[in-house]
Protein backbone atom coordinates (compact mmCIF):
# COMPACT_ATOMS: atom_id res chain seq x y z
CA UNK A 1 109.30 149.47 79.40
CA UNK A 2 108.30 152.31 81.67
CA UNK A 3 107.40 151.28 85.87
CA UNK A 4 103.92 152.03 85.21
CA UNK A 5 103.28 149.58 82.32
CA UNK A 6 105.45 147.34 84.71
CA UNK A 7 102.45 147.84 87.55
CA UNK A 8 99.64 148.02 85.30
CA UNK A 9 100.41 144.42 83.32
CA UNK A 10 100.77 143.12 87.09
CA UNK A 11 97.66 144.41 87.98
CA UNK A 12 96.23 143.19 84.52
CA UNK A 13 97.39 139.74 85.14
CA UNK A 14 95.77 139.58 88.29
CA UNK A 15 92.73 140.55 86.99
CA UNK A 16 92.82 137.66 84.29
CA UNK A 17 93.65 135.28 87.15
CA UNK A 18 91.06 135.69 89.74
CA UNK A 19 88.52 135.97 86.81
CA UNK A 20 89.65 132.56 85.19
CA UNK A 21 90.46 130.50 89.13
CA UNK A 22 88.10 132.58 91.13
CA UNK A 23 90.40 132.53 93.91
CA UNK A 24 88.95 129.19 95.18
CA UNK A 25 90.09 125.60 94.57
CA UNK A 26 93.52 123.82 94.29
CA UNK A 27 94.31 126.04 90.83
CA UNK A 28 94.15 129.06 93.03
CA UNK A 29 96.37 127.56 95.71
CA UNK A 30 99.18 126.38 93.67
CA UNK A 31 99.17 129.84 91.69
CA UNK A 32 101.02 132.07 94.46
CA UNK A 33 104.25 130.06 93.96
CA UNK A 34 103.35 129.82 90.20
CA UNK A 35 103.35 133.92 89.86
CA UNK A 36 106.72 133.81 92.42
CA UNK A 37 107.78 131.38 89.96
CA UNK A 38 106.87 133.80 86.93
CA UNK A 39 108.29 136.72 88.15
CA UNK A 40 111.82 134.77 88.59
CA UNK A 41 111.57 133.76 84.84
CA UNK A 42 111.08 137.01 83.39
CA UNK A 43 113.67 138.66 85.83
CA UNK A 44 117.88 139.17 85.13
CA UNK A 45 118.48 135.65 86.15
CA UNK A 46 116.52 133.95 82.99
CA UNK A 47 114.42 135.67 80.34
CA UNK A 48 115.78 139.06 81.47
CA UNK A 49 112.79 140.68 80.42
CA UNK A 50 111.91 142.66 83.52
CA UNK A 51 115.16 144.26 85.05
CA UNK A 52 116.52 145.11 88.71
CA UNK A 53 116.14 149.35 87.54
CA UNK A 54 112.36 148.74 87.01
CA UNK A 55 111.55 146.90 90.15
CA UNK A 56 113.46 149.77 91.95
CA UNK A 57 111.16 152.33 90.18
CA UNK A 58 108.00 150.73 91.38
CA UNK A 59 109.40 150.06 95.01
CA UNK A 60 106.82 152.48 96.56
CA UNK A 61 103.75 151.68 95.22
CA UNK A 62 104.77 147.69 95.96
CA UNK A 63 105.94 148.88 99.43
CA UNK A 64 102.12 150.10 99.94
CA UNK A 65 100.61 146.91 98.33
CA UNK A 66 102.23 145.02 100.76
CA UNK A 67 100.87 147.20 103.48
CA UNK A 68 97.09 146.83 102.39
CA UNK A 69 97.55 143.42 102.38
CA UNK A 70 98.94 142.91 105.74
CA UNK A 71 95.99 145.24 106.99
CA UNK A 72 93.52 142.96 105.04
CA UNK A 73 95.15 139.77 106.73
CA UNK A 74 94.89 141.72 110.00
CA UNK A 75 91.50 142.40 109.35
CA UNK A 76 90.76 139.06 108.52
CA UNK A 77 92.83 136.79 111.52
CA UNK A 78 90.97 139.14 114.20
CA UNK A 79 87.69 140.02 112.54
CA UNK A 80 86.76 136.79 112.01
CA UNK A 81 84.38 135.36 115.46
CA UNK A 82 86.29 132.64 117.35
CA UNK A 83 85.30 129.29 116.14
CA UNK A 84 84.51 126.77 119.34
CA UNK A 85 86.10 123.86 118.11
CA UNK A 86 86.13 120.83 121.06
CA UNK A 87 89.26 118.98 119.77
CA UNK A 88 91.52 121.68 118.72
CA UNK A 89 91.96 122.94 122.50
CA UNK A 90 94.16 126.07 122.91
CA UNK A 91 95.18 126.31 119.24
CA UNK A 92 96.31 129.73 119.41
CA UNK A 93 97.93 129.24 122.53
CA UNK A 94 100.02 125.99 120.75
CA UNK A 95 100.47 128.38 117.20
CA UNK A 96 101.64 131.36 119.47
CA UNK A 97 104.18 128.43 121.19
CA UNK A 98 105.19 127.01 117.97
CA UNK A 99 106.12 130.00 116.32
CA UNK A 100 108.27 131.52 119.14
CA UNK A 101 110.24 128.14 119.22
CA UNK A 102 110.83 128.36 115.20
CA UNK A 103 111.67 131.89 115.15
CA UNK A 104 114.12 131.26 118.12
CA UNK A 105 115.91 128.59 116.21
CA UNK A 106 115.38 130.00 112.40
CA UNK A 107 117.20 133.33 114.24
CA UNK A 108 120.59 130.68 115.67
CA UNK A 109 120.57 129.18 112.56
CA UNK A 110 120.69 132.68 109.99
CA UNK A 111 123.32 133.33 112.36
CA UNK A 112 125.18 130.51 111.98
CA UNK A 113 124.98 130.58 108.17
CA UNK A 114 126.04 134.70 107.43
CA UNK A 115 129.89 134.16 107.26
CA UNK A 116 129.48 131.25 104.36
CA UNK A 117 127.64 133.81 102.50
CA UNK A 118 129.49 134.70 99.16
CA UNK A 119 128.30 138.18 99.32
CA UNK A 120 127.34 141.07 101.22
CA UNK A 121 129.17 140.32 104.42
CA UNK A 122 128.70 143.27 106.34
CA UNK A 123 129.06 142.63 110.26
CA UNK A 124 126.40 145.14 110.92
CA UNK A 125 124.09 143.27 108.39
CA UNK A 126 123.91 139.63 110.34
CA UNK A 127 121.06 140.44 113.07
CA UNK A 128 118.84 141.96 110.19
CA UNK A 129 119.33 139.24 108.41
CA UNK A 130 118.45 136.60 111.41
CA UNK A 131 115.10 138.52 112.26
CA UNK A 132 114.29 138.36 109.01
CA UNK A 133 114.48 135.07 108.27
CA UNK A 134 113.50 134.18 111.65
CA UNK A 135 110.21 136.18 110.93
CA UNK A 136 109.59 134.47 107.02
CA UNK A 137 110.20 131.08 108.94
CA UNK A 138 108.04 131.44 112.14
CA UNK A 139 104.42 132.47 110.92
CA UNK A 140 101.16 130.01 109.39
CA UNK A 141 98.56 130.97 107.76
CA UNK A 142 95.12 129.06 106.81
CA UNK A 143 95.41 129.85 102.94
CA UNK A 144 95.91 125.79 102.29
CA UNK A 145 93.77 124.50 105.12
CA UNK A 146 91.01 124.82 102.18
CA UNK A 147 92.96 121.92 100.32
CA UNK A 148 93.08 119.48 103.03
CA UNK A 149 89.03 118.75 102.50
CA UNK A 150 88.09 119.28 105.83
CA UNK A 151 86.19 122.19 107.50
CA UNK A 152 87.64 121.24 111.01
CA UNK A 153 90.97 121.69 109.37
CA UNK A 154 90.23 124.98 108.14
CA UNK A 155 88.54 125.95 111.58
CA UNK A 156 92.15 124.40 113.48
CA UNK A 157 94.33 125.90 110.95
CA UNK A 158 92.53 129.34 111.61
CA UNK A 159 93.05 129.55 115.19
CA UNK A 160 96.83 128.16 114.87
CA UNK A 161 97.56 131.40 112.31
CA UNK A 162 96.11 133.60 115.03
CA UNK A 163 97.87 132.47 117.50
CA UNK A 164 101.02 132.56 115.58
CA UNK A 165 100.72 135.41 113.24
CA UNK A 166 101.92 137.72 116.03
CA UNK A 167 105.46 136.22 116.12
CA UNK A 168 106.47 137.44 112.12
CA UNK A 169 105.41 140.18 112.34
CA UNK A 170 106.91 141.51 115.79
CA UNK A 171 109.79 140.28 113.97
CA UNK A 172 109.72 142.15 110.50
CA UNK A 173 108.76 144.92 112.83
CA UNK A 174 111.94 144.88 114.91
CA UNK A 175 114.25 144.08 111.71
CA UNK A 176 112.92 147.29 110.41
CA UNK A 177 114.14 149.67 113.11
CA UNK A 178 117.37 147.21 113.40
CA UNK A 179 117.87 148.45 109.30
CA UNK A 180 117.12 151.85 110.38
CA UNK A 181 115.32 152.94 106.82
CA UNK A 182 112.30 152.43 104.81
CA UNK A 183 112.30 152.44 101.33
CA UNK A 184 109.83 155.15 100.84
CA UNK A 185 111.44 158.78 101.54
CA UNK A 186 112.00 158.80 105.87
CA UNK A 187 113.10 161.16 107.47
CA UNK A 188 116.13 160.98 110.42
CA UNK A 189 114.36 160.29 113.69
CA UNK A 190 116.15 159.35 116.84
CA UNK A 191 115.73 154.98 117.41
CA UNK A 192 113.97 155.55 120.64
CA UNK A 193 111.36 157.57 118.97
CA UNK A 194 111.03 155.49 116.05
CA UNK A 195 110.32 152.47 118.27
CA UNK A 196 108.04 153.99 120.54
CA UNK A 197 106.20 155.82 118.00
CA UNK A 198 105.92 152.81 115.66
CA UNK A 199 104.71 150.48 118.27
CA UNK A 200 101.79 152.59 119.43
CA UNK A 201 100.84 153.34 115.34
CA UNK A 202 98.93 150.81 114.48
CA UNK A 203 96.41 150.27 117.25
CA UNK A 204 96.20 153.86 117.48
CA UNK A 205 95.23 154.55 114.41
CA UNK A 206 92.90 151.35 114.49
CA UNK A 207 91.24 153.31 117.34
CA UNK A 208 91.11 156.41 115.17
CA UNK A 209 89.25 154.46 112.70
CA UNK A 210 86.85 152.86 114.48
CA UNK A 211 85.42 156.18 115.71
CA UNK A 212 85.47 157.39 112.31
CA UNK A 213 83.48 154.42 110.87
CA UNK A 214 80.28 155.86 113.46
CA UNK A 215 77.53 153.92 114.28
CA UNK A 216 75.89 153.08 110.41
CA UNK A 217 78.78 153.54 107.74
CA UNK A 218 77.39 153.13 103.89
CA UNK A 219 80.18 151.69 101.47
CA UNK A 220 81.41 155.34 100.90
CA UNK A 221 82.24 156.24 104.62
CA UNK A 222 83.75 152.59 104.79
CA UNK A 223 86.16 153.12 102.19
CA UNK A 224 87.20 156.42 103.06
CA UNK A 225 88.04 155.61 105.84
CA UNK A 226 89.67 152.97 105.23
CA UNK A 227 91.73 154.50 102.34
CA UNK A 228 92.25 157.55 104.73
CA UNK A 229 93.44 155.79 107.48
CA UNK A 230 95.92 153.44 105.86
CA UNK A 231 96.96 156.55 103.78
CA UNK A 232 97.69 158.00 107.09
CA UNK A 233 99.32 154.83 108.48
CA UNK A 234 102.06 154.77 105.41
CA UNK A 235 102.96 158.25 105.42
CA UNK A 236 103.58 158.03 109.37
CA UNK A 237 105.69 154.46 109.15
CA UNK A 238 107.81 156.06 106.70
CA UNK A 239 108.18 159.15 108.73
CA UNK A 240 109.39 157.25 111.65
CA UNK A 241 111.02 154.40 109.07
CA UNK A 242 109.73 151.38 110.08
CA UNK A 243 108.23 148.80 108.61
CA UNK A 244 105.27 149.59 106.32
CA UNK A 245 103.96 146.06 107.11
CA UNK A 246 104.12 146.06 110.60
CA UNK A 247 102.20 149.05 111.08
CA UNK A 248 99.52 148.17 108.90
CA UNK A 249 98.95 144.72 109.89
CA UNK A 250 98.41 146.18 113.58
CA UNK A 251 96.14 148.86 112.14
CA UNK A 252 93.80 146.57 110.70
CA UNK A 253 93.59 143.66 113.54
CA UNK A 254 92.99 146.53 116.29
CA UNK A 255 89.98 147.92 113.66
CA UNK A 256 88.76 144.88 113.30
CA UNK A 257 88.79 143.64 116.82
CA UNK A 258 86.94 147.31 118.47
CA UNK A 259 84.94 148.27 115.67
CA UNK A 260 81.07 147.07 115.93
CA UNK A 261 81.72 146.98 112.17
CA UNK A 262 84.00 143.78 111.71
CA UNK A 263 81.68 141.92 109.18
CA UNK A 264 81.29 144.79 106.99
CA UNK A 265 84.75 145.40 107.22
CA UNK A 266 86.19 142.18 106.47
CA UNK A 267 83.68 141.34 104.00
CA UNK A 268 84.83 144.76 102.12
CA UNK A 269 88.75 144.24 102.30
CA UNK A 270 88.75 140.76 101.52
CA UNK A 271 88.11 140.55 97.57
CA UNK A 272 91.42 143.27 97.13
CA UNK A 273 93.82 140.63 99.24
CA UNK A 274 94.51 138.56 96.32
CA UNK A 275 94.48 141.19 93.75
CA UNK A 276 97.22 143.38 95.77
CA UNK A 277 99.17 140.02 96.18
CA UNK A 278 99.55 138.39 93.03
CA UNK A 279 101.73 141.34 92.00
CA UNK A 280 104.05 141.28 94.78
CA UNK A 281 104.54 137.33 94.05
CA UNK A 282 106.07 138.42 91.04
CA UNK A 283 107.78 141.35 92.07
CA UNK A 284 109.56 138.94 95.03
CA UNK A 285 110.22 136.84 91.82
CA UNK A 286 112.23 139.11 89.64
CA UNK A 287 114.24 139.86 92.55
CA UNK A 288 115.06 136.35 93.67
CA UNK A 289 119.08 135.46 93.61
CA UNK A 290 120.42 132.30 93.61
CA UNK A 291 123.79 133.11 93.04
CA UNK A 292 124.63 132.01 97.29
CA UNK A 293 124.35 128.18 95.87
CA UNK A 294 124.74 125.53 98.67
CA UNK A 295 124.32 127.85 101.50
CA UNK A 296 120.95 128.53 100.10
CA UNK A 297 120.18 124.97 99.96
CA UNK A 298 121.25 124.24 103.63
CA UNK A 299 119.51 127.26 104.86
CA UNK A 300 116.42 126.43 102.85
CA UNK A 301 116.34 122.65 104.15
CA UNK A 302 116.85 123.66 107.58
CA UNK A 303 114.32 125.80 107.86
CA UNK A 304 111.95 123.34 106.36
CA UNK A 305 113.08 121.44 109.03
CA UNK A 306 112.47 123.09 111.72
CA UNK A 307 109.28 124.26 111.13
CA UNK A 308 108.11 120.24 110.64
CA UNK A 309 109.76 119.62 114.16
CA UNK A 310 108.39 122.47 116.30
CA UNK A 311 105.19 122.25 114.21
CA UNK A 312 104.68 118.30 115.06
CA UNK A 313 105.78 118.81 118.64
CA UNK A 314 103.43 121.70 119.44
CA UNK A 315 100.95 120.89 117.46
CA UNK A 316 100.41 117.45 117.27
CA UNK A 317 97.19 117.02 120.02
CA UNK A 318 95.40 118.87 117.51
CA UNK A 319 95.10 116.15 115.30
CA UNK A 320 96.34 113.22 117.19
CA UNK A 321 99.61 111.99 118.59
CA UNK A 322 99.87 109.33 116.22
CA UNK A 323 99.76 111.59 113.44
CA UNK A 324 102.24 113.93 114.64
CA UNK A 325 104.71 115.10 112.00
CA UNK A 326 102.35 114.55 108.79
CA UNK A 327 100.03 117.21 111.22
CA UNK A 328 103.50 119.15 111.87
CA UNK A 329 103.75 119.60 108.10
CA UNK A 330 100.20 120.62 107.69
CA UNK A 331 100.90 123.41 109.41
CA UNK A 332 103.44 124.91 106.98
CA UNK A 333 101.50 127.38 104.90
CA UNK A 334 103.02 130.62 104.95
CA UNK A 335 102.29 132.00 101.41
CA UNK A 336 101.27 135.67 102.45
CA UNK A 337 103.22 136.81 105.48
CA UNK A 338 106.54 135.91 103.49
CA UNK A 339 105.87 137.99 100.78
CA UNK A 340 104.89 140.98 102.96
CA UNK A 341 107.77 140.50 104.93
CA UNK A 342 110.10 139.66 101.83
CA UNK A 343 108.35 142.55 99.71
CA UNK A 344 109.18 145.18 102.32
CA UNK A 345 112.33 144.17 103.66
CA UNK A 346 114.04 143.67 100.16
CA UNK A 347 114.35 147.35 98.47
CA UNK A 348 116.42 148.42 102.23
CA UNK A 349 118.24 144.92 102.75
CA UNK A 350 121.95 144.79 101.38
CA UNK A 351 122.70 142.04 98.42
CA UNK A 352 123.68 139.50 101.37
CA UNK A 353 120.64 139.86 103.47
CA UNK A 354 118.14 139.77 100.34
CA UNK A 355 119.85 137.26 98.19
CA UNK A 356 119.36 134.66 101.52
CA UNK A 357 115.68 136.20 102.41
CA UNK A 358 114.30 136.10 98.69
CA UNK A 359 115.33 132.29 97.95
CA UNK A 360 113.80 131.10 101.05
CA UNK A 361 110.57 132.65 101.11
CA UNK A 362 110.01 131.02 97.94
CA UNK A 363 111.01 128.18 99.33
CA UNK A 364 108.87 128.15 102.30
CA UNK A 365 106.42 129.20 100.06
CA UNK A 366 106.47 125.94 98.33
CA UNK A 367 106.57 124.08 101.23
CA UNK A 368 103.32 125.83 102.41
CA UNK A 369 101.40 125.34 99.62
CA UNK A 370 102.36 121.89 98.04
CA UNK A 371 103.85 119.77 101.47
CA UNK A 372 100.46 121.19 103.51
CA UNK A 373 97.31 120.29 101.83
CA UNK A 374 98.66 116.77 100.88
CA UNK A 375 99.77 116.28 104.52
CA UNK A 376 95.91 117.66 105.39
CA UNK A 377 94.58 115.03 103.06
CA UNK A 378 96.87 112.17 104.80
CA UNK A 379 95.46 113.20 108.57
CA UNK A 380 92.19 112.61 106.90
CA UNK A 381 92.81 109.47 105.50
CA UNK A 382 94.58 108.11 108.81
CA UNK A 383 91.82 108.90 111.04
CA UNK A 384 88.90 109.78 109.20
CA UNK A 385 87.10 110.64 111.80
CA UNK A 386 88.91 114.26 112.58
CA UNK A 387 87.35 115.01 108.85
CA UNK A 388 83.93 115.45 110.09
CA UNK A 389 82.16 118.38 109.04
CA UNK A 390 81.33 120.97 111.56
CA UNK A 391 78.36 123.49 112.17
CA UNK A 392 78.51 126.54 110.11
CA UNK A 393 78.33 128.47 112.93
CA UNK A 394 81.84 127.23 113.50
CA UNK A 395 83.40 127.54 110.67
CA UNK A 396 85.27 131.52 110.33
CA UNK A 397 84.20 133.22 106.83
């Protein structure tokens, strides 16, 4: 089986899926860990039907899917108007807070954990491995808030991943230069330059693109520029070697937040987020390694953990205090900014660092998308009245 039948069945399959769920409904939710789930089966640890040497071969053209993605999150966190929501307060303010506090404590706790690992102990390897799982453990996303039944929820939720989408990605972005590669071809650059560089990329180019999108662009403009630009985006990242994701995600929340284009914009990136990652799900699949046992487990649980606590400390006035750790757990979806993270940072990451990161982004993944809308549902049934529908107006598309 050659890489690009490998990338073309994905691609395939995600064709079949969004065509027979839509993308909508609890089906479509439950799927990402579903396809995670797939990919493990037919990977070296079960069915053995899709190997380690063919995941390798298509590292590239995954390492770009992830990329688009994180620009079409970008695009769609910051080009979506604020919602004015009375009882959800400073929501990004509190998901900014909450993630900080997780990633501090996710980072102590990776620490803690790297010299029970059964593999891979490489001094060198043990902060790449904390930002990394400090980064797949600190972001939220909306993707369930749909589940819970609620617009308000969806409107709360949105404003929380805002807030606290920042946090990951600073973080994948720093374990990146910390690894000092990227898993496309880079080329040496001094770390000073690579940081600097990297960290002006993004919004530069974002800049660059909104001038190019003009005052009127037609479909064709829009996507040329938009395929230009991120084109542009990837070759540069890998040319300073930092992290594909990082750049990207930047690139497309500065387009979308100085362009007078936003609504075009995200209403044209949108339909290719799912698409681009329902092949990654199984690609993080394939490569997921359970061989670390317990520690796993531990590190798994912990992180659950953590998130509930900081999530139900920070976040609890935006349902109620009462409520406070069922709306901690609502707040656990992080579906798509673990597998960008987990997708990039796994071809570069050495067998101790990836066979931790892997096994918990699933795991977080489940928690997300299982624990969050049936939390959502319980806040709704406790107090009914935070279930109230809002104005459309309100309510980000």
């Amino acid at each position: 089986m050659s890489a690009i039948s490998v990338v073309m069945g994905l691609l395939l399959l995600a064709y079949l899926e969004s065509f027979v769920f839509g993308g909508k409904g609890a089906l479509a939710t439950s799927s990402n860990v579903g396809w995670m789930a797939l990919g493990f089966v037919l990977g070296p640890f079960a069915l053995n039907v899709v190997g380690e040497s063919l995941v390798v071969a298509v590292t590239p053209i995954t390492t770009i899917a992830a990329g688009w993605v994180a620009f079409a999150i970008g695009a769609r966190v910051f080009g979506a108007s604020g919602p004015r929501v009375g009882f959800a307060g400073h929501a990004e303010v509190r998901g900014l807070g909450s993630s900080v506090v997780v990633a501090v404590l996710a980072f102590a706790l990776a620490w803690a954990v790297f010299p029970y690992l059964a593999v891979g102990r490489v001094p060198e390897d043990r902060h790449v491995l904390a930002l990394l799982v400090a980064a797949i453990a600190s972001g939220a996303d909306r993707e369930s808030a749909a589940a819970g039944k609620s617009p308000r929820s969806f409107v709360t939720l949105s404003r929380v991943a805002r807030g606290s989408v920042l946090v990951p990605v600073a973080l994948a972005f720093a374990a990146s230069v910390a690894q000092g590669g990227s898993p496309l071809r880079s080329l040496p650059v001094p770390l000073a330059l690579a940081f600097g560089g990297a960290l002006v990329l993004g919004p530069l180019l974002g800049g660059l693109g909104a001038v190019l999108l003009g005052e009127a662009p037609g479909p064709r403009e829009l996507w040329g520029t938009l395929l230009g630009i991120s084109a542009l985006a990837v070759g540069l990242s890998d040319r300073f070697g930092v992290s594909v994701v990082a750049v990207l995600f930047a690139l497309g929340a500065t387009l979308a937040t100085v362009t007078r284009h936003r609504e075009e914009l995200v209403r044209a990136v949108a339909p290719t987020e799912r698409a681009m990652l329902l092949p990654l799900l199984v690609v993080i699949g394939v490569r997921i390694d359970v061989s670390e046992g317990l520690v796993l487990v531990g590190l798994a649980a912990g992180l659950g953990a953590l998130r509930v606590a900081a999530h139900a400390g920070l976040l609890s006035g935006l349902w109620g205090a009462k409520m406070r750790y069922v709306s901690g757990i609502s707040s656990l979806s992080t579906t798509p900014l673990v597998v960008l993270i987990a997708a990039a940072a796994a071809p570069v990451a050495t067998d101790g660092p990836r066979n931790v990161l892997l096994p918990c982004a699933f795991v977080l993944a489940v928690l997300g998308e299982v624990a969050s809308p049936l939390a959502l549902r319980a806040v709704h049934k406790l107090e009914p009245g935070l279930a109230a529908p809002v104005p459309d107006e309100e309510v980000p598309s």
